[in-house]
PDB file of N, CA and C in Angstrom:
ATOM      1  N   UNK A   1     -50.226  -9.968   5.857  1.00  0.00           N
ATOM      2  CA  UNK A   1     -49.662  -9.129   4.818  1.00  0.00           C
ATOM      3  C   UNK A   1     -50.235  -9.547   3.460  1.00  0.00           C
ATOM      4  N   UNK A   2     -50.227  -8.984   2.521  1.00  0.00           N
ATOM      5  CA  UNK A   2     -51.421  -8.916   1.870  1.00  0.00           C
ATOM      6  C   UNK A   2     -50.065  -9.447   0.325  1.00  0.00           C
ATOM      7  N   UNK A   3     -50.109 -10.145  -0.373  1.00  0.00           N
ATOM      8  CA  UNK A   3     -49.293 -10.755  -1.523  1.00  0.00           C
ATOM      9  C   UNK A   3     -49.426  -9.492  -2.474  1.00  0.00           C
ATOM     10  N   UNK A   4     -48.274  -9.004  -3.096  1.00  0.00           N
ATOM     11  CA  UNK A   4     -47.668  -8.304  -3.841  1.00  0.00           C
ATOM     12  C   UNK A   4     -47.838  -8.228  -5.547  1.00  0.00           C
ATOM     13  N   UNK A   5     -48.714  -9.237  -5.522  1.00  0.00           N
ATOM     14  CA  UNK A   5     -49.193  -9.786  -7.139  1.00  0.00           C
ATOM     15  C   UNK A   5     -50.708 -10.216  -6.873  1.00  0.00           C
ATOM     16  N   UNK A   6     -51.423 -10.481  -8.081  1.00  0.00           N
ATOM     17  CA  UNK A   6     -52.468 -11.045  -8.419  1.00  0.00           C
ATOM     18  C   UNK A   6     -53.001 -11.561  -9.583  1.00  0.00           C
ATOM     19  N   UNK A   7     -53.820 -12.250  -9.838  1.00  0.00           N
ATOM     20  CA  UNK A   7     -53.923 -13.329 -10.591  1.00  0.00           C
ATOM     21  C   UNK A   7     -54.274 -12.312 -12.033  1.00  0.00           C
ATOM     22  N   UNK A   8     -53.128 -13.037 -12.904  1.00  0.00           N
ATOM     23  CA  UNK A   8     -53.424 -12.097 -14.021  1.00  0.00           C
ATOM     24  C   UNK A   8     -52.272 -10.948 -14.271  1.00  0.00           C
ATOM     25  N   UNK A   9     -51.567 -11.011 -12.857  1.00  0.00           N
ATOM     26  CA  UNK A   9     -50.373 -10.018 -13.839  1.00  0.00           C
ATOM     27  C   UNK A   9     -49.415 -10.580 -14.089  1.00  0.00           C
ATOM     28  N   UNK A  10     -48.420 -10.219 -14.836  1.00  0.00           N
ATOM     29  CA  UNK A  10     -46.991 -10.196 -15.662  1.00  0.00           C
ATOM     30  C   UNK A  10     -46.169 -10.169 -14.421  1.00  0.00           C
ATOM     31  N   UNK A  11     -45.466 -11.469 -14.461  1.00  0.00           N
ATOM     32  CA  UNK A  11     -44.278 -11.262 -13.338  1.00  0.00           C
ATOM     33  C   UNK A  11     -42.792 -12.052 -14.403  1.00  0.00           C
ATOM     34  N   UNK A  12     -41.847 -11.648 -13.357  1.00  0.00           N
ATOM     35  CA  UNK A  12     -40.622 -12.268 -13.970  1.00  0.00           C
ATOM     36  C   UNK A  12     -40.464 -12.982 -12.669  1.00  0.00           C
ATOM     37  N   UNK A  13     -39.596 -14.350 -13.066  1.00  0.00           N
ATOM     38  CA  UNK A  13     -38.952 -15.614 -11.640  1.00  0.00           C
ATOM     39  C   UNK A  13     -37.519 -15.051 -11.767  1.00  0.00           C
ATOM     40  N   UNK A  14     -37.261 -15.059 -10.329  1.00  0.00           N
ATOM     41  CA  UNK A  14     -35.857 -14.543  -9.718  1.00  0.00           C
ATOM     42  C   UNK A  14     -35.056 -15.790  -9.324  1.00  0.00           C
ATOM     43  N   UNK A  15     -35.815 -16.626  -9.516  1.00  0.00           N
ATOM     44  CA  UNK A  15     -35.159 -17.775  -8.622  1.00  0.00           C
ATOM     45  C   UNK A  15     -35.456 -19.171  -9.634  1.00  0.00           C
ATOM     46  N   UNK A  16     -33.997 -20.174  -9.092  1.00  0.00           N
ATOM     47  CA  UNK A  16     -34.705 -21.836  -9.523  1.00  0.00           C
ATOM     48  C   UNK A  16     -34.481 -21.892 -11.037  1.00  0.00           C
ATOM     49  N   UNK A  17     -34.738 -22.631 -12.029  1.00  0.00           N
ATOM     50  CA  UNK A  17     -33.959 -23.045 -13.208  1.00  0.00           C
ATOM     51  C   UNK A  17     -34.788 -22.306 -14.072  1.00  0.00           C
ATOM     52  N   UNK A  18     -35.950 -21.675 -14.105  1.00  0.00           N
ATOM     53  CA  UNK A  18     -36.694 -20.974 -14.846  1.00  0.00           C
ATOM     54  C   UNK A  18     -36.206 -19.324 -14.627  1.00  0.00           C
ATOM     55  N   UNK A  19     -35.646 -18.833 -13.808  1.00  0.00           N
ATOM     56  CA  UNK A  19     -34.980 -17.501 -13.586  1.00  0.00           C
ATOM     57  C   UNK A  19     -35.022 -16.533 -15.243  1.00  0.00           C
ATOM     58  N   UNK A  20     -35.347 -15.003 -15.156  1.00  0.00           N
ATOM     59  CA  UNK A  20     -35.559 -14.474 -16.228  1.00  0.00           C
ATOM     60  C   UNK A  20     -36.862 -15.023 -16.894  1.00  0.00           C
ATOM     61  N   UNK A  21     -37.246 -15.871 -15.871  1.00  0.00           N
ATOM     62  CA  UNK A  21     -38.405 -16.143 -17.256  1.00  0.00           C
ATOM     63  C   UNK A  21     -40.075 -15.508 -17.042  1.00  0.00           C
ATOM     64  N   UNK A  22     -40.110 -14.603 -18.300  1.00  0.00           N
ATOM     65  CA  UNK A  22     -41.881 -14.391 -17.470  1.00  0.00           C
ATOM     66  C   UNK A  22     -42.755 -14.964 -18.214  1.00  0.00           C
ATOM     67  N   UNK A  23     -43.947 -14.770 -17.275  1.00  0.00           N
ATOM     68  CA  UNK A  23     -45.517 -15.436 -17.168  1.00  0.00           C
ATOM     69  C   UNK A  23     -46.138 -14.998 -16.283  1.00  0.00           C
ATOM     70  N   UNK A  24     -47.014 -15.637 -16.901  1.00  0.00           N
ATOM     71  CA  UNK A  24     -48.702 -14.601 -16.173  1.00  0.00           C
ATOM     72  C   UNK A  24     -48.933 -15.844 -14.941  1.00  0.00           C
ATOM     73  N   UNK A  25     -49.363 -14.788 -13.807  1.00  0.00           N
ATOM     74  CA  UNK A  25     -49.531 -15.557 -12.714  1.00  0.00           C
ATOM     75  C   UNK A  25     -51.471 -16.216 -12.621  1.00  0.00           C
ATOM     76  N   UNK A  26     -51.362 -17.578 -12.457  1.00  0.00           N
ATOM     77  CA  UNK A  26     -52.239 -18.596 -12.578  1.00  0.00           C
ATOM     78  C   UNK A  26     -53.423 -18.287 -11.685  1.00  0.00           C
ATOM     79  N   UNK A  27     -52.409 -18.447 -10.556  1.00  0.00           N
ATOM     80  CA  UNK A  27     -53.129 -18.697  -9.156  1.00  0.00           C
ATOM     81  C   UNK A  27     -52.437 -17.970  -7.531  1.00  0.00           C
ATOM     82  N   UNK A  28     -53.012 -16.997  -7.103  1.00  0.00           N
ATOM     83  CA  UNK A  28     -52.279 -17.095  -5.808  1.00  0.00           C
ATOM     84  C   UNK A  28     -52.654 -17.640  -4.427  1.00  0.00           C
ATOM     85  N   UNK A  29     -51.510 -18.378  -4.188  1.00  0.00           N
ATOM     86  CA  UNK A  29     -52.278 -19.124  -2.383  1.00  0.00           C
ATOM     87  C   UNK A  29     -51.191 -18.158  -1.460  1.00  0.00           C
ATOM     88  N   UNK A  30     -52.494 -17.488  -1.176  1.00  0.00           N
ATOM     89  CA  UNK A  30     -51.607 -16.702  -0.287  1.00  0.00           C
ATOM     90  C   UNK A  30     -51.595 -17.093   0.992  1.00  0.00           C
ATOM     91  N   UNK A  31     -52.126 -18.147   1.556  1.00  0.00           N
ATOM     92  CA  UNK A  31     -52.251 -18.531   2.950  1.00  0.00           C
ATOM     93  C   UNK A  31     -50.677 -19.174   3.179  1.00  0.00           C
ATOM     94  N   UNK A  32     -50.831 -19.503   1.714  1.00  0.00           N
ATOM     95  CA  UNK A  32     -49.330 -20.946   1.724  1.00  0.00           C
ATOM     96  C   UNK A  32     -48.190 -19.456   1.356  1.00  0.00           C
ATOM     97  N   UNK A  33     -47.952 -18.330   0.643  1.00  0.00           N
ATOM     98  CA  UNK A  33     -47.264 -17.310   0.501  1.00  0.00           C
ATOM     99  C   UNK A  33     -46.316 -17.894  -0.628  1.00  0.00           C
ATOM    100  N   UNK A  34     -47.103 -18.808  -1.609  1.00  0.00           N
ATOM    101  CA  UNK A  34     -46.729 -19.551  -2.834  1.00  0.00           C
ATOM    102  C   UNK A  34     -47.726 -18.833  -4.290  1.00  0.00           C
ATOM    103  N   UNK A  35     -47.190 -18.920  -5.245  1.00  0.00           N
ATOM    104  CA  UNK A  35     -47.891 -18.413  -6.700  1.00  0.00           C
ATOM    105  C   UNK A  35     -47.668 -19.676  -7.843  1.00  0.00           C
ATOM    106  N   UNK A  36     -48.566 -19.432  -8.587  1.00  0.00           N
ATOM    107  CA  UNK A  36     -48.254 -20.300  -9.807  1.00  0.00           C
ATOM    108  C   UNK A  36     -48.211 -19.794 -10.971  1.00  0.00           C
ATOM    109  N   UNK A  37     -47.127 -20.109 -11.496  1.00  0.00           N
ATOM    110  CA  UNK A  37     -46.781 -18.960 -12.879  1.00  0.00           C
ATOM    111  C   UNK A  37     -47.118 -19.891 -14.153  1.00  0.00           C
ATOM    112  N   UNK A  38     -47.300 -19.309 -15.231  1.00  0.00           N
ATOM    113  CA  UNK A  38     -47.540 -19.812 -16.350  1.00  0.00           C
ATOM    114  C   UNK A  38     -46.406 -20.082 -16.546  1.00  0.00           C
ATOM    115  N   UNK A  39     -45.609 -21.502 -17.344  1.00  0.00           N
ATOM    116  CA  UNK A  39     -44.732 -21.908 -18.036  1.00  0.00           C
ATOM    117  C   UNK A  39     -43.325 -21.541 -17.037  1.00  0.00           C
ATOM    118  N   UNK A  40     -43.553 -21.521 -15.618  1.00  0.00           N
ATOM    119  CA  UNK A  40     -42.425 -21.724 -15.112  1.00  0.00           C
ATOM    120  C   UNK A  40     -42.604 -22.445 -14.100  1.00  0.00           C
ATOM    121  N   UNK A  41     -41.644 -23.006 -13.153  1.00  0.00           N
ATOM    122  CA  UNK A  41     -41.408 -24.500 -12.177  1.00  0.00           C
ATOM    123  C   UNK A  41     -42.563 -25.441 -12.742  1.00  0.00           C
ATOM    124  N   UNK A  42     -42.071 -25.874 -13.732  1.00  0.00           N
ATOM    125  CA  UNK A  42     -42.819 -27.279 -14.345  1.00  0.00           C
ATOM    126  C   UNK A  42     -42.440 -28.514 -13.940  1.00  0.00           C
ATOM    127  N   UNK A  43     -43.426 -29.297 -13.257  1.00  0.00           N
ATOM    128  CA  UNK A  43     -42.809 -30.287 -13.043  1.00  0.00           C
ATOM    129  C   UNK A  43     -43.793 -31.682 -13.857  1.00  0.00           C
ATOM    130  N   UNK A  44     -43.388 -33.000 -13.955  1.00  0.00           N
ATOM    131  CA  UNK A  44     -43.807 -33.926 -14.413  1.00  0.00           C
ATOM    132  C   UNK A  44     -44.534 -34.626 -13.823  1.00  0.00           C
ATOM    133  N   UNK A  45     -45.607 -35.128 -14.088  1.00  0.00           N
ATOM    134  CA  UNK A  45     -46.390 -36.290 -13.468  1.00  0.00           C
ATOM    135  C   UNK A  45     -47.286 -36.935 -14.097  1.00  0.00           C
ATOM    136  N   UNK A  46     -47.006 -38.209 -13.805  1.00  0.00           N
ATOM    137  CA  UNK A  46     -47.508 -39.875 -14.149  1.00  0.00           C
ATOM    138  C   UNK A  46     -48.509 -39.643 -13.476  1.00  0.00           C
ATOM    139  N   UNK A  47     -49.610 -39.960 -14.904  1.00  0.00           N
ATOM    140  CA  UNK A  47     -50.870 -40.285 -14.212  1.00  0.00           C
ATOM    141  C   UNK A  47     -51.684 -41.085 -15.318  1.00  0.00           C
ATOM    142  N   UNK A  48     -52.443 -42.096 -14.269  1.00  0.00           N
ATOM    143  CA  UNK A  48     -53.037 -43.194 -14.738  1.00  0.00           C
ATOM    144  C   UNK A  48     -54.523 -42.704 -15.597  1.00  0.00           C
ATOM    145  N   UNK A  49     -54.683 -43.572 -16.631  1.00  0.00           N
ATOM    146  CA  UNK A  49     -56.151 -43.138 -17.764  1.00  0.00           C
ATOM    147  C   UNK A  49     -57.256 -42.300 -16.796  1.00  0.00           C
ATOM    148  N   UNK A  50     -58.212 -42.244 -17.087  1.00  0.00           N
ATOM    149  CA  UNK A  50     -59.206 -41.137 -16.578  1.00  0.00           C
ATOM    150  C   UNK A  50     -60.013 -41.000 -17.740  1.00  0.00           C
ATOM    151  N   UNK A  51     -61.478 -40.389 -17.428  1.00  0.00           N
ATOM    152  CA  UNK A  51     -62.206 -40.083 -18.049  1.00  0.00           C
ATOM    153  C   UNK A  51     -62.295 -38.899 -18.793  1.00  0.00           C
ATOM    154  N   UNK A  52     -61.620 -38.120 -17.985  1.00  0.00           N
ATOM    155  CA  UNK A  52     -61.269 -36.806 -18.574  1.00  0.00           C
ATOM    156  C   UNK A  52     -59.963 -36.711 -19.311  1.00  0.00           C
ATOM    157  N   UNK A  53     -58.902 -37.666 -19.069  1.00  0.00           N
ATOM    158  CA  UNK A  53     -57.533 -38.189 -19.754  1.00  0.00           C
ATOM    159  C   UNK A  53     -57.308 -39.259 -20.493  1.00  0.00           C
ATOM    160  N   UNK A  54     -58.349 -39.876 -21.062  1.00  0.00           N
ATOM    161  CA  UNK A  54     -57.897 -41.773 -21.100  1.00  0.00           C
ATOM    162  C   UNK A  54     -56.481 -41.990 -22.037  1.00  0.00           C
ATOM    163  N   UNK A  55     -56.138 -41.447 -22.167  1.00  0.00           N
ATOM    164  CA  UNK A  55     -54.683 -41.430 -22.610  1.00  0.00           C
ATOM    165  C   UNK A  55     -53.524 -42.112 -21.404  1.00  0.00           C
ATOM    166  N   UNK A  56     -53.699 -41.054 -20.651  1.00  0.00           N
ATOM    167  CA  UNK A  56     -52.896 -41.430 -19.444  1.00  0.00           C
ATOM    168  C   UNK A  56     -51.589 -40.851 -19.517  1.00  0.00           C
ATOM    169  N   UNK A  57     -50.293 -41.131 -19.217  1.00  0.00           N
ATOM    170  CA  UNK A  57     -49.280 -40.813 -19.577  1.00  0.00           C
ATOM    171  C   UNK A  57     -48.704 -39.739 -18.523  1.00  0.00           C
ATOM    172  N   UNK A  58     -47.517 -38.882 -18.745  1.00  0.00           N
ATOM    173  CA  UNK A  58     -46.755 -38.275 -18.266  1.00  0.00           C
ATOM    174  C   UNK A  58     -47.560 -36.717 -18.520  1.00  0.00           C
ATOM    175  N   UNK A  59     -47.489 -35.717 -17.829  1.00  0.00           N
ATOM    176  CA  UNK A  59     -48.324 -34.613 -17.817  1.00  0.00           C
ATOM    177  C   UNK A  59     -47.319 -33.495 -17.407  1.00  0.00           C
ATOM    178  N   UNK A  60     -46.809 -32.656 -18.215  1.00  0.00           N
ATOM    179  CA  UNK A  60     -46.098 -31.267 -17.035  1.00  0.00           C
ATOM    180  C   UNK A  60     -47.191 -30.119 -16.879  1.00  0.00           C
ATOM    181  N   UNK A  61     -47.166 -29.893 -15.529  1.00  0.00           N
ATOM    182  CA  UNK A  61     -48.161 -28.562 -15.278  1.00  0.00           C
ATOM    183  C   UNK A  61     -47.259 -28.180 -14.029  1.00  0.00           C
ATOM    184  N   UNK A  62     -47.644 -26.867 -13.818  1.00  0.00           N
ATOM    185  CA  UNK A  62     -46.702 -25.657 -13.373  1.00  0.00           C
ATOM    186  C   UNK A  62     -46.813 -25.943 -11.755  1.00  0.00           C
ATOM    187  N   UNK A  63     -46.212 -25.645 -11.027  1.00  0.00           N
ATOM    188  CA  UNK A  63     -46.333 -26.280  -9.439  1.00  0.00           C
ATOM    189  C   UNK A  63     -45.852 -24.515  -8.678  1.00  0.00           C
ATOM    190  N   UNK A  64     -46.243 -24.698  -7.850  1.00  0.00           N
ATOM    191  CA  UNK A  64     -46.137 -23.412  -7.120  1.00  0.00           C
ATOM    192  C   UNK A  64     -45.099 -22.941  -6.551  1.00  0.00           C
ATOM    193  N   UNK A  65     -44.474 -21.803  -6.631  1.00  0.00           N
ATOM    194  CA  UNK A  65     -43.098 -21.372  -6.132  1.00  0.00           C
ATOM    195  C   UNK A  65     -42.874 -20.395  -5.129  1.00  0.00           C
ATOM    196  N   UNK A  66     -42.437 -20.120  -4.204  1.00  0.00           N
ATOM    197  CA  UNK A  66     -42.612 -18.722  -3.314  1.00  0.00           C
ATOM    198  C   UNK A  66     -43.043 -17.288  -3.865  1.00  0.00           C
ATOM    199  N   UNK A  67     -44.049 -16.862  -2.723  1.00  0.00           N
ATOM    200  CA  UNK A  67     -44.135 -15.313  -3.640  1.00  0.00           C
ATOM    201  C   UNK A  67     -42.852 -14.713  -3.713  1.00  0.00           C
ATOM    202  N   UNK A  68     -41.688 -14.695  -2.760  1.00  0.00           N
ATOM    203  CA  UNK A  68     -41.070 -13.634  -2.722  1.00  0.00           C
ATOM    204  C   UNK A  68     -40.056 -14.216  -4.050  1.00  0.00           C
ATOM    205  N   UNK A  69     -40.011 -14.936  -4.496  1.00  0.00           N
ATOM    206  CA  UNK A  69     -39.406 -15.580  -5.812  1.00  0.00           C
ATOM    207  C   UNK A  69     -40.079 -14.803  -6.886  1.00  0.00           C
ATOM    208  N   UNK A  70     -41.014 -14.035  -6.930  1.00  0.00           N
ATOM    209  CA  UNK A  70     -41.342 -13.686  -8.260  1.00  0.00           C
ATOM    210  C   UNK A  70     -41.644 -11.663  -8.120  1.00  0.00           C
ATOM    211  N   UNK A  71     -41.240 -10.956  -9.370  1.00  0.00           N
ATOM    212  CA  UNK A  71     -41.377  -9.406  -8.859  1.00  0.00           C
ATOM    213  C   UNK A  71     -41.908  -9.123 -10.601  1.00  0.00           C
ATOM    214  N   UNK A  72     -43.358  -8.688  -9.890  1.00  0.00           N
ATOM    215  CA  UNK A  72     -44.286  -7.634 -10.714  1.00  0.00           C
ATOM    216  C   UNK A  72     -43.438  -7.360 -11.687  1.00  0.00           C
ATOM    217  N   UNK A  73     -44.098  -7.111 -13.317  1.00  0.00           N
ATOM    218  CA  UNK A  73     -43.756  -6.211 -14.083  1.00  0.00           C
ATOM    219  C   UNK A  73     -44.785  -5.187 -14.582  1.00  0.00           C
ATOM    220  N   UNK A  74     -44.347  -4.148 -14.246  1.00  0.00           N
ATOM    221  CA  UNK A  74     -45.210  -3.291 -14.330  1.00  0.00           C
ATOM    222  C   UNK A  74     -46.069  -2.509 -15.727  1.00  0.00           C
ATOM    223  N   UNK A  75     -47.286  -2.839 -16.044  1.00  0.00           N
ATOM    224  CA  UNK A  75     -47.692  -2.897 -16.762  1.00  0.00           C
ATOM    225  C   UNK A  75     -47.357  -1.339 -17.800  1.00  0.00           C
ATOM    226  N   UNK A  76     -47.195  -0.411 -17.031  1.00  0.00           N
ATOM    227  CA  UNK A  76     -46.805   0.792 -17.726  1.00  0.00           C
ATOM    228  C   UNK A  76     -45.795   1.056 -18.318  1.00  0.00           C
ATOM    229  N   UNK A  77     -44.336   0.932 -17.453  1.00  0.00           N
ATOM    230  CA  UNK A  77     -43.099   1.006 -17.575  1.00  0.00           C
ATOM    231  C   UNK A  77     -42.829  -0.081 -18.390  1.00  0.00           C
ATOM    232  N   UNK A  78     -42.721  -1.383 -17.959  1.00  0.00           N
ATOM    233  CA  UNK A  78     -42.735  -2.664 -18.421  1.00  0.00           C
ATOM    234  C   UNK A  78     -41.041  -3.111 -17.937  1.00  0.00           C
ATOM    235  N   UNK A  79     -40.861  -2.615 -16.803  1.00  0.00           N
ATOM    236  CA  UNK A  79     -39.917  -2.836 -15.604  1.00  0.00           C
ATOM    237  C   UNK A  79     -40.268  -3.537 -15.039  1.00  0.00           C
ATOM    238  N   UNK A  80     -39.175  -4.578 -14.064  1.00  0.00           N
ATOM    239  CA  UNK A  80     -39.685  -5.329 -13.242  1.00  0.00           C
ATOM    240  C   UNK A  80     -39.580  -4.311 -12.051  1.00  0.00           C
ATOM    241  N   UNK A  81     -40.386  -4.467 -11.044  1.00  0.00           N
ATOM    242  CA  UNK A  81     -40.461  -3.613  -9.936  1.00  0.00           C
ATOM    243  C   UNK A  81     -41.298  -3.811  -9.070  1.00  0.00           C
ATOM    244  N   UNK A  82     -40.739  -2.912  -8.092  1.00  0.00           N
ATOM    245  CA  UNK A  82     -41.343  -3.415  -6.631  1.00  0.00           C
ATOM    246  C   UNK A  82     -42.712  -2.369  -6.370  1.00  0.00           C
ATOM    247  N   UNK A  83     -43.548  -2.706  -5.643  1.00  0.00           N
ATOM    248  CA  UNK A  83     -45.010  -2.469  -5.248  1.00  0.00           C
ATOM    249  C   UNK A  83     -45.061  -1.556  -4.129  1.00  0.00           C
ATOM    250  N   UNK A  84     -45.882  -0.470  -3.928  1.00  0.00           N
ATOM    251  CA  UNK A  84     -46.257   0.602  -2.796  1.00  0.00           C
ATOM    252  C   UNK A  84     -47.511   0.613  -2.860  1.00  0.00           C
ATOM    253  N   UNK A  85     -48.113   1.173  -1.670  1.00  0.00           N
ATOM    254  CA  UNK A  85     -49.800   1.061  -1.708  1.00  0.00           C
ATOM    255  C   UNK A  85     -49.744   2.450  -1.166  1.00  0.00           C
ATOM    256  N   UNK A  86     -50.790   2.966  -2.146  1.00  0.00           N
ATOM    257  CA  UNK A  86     -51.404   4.022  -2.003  1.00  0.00           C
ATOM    258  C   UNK A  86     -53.065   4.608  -1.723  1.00  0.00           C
ATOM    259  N   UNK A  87     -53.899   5.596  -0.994  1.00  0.00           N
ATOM    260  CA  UNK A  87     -55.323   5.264  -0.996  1.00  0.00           C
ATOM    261  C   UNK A  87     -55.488   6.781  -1.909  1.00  0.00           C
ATOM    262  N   UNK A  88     -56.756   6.285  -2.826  1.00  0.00           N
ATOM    263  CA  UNK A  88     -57.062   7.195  -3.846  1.00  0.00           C
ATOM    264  C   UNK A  88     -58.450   7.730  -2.637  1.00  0.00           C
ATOM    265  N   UNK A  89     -58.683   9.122  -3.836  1.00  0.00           N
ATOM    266  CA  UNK A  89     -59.968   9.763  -2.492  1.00  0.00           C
ATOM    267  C   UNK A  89     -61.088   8.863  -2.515  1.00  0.00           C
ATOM    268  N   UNK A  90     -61.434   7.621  -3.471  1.00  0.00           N
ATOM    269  CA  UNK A  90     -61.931   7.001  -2.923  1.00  0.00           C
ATOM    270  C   UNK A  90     -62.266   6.281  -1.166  1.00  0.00           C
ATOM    271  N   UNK A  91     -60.888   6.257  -0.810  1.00  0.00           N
ATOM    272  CA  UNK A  91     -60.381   5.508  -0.056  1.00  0.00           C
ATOM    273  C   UNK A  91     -60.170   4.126  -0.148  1.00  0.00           C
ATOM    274  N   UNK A  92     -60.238   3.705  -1.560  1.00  0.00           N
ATOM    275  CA  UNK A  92     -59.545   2.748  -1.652  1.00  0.00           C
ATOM    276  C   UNK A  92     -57.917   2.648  -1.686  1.00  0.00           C
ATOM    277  N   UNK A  93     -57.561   1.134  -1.646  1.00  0.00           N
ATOM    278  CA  UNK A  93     -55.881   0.823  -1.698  1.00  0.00           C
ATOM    279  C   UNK A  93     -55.620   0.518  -2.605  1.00  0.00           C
ATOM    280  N   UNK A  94     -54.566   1.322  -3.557  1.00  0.00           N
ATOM    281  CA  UNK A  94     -54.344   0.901  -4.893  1.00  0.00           C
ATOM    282  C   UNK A  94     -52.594   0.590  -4.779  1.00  0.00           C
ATOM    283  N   UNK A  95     -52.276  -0.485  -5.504  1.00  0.00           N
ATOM    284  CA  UNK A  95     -50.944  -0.649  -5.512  1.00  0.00           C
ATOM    285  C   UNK A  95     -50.193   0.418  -6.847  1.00  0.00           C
ATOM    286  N   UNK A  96     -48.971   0.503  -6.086  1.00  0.00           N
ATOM    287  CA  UNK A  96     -48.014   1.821  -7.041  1.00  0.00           C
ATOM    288  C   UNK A  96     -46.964   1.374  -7.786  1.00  0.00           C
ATOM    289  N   UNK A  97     -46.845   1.517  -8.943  1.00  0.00           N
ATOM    290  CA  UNK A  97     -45.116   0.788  -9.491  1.00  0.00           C
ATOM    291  C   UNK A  97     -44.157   1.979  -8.610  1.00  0.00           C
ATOM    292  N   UNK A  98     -42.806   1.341  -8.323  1.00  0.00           N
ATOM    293  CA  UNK A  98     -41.902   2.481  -7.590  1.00  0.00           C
ATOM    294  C   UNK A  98     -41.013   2.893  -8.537  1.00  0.00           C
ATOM    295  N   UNK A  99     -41.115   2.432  -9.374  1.00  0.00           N
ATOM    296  CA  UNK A  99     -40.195   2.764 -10.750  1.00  0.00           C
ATOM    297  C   UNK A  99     -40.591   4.295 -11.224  1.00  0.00           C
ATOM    298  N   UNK A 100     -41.994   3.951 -11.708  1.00  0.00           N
ATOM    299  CA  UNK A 100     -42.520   5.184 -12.929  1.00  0.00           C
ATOM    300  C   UNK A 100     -43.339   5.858 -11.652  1.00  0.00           C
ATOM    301  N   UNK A 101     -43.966   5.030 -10.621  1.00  0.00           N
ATOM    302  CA  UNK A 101     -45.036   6.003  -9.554  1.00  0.00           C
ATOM    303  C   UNK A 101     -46.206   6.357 -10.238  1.00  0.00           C
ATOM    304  N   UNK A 102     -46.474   5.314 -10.941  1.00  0.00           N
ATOM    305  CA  UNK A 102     -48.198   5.049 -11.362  1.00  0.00           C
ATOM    306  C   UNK A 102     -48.830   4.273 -11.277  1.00  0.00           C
ATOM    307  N   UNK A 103     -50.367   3.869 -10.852  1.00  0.00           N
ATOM    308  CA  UNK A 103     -51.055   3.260 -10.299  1.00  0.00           C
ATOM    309  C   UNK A 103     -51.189   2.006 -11.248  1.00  0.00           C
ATOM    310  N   UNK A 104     -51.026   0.358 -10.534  1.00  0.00           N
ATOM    311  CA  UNK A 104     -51.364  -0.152 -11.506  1.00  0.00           C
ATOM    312  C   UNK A 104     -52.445  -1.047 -11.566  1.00  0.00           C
ATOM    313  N   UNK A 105     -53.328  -0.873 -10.714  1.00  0.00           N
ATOM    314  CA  UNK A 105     -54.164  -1.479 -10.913  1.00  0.00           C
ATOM    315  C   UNK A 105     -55.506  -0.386 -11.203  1.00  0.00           C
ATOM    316  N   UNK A 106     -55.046   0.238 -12.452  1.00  0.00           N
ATOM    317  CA  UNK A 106     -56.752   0.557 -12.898  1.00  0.00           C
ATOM    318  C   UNK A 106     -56.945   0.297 -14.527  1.00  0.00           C
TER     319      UNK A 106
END
């Protein structure tokens, strides 16, 4: 099944202590059926100097949360909402907002 988002759109978190909160999605692993959102499930980590860090210190960066934890906002409407796939006469598959019923990925 094919993940419901992609890298680069506007989602809101439904879930977990960041809830209501949106950001642009980072990264999707869709094998794992996990996303990584900008500025939400942050977690902390200790890490020792580096060449690329020599500082060292405590670091928060965003850790990955379930897809089904996070729902599209649709770039038109600017609703959060759920996804339909549709094929244009291309025959390509374009995903649909179900809200407004316009294409959003063009």
């Amino acid at each position: 099944m094919k993940p419901h988002v992609k890298k680069g759109d506007t989602v809101i978190v439904l879930w977990g202590k960041d809830k209501d909160r949106r950001g642009k999605v980072l990264r999707v692993l869709a094998k794992d059926r996990r996303v990584i959102v900008e500025g939400a499930n942050e977690v902390k980590r200790h890490t020792k100097p580096t060449q690329l860090n020599p500082q060292g210190g405590i670091i928060s960066k965003p850790a990955p949360m379930p897809l089904a934890k996070v729902m599209l906002i649709c770039p038109k409407c600017n609703k959060p909402t759920r996804t339909g796939r549709k094929r244009t006469p291309d025959g390509e598959s374009v995903r649909v907002c179900k809200e407004c019923g316009r294409d959003i990925d063009k």
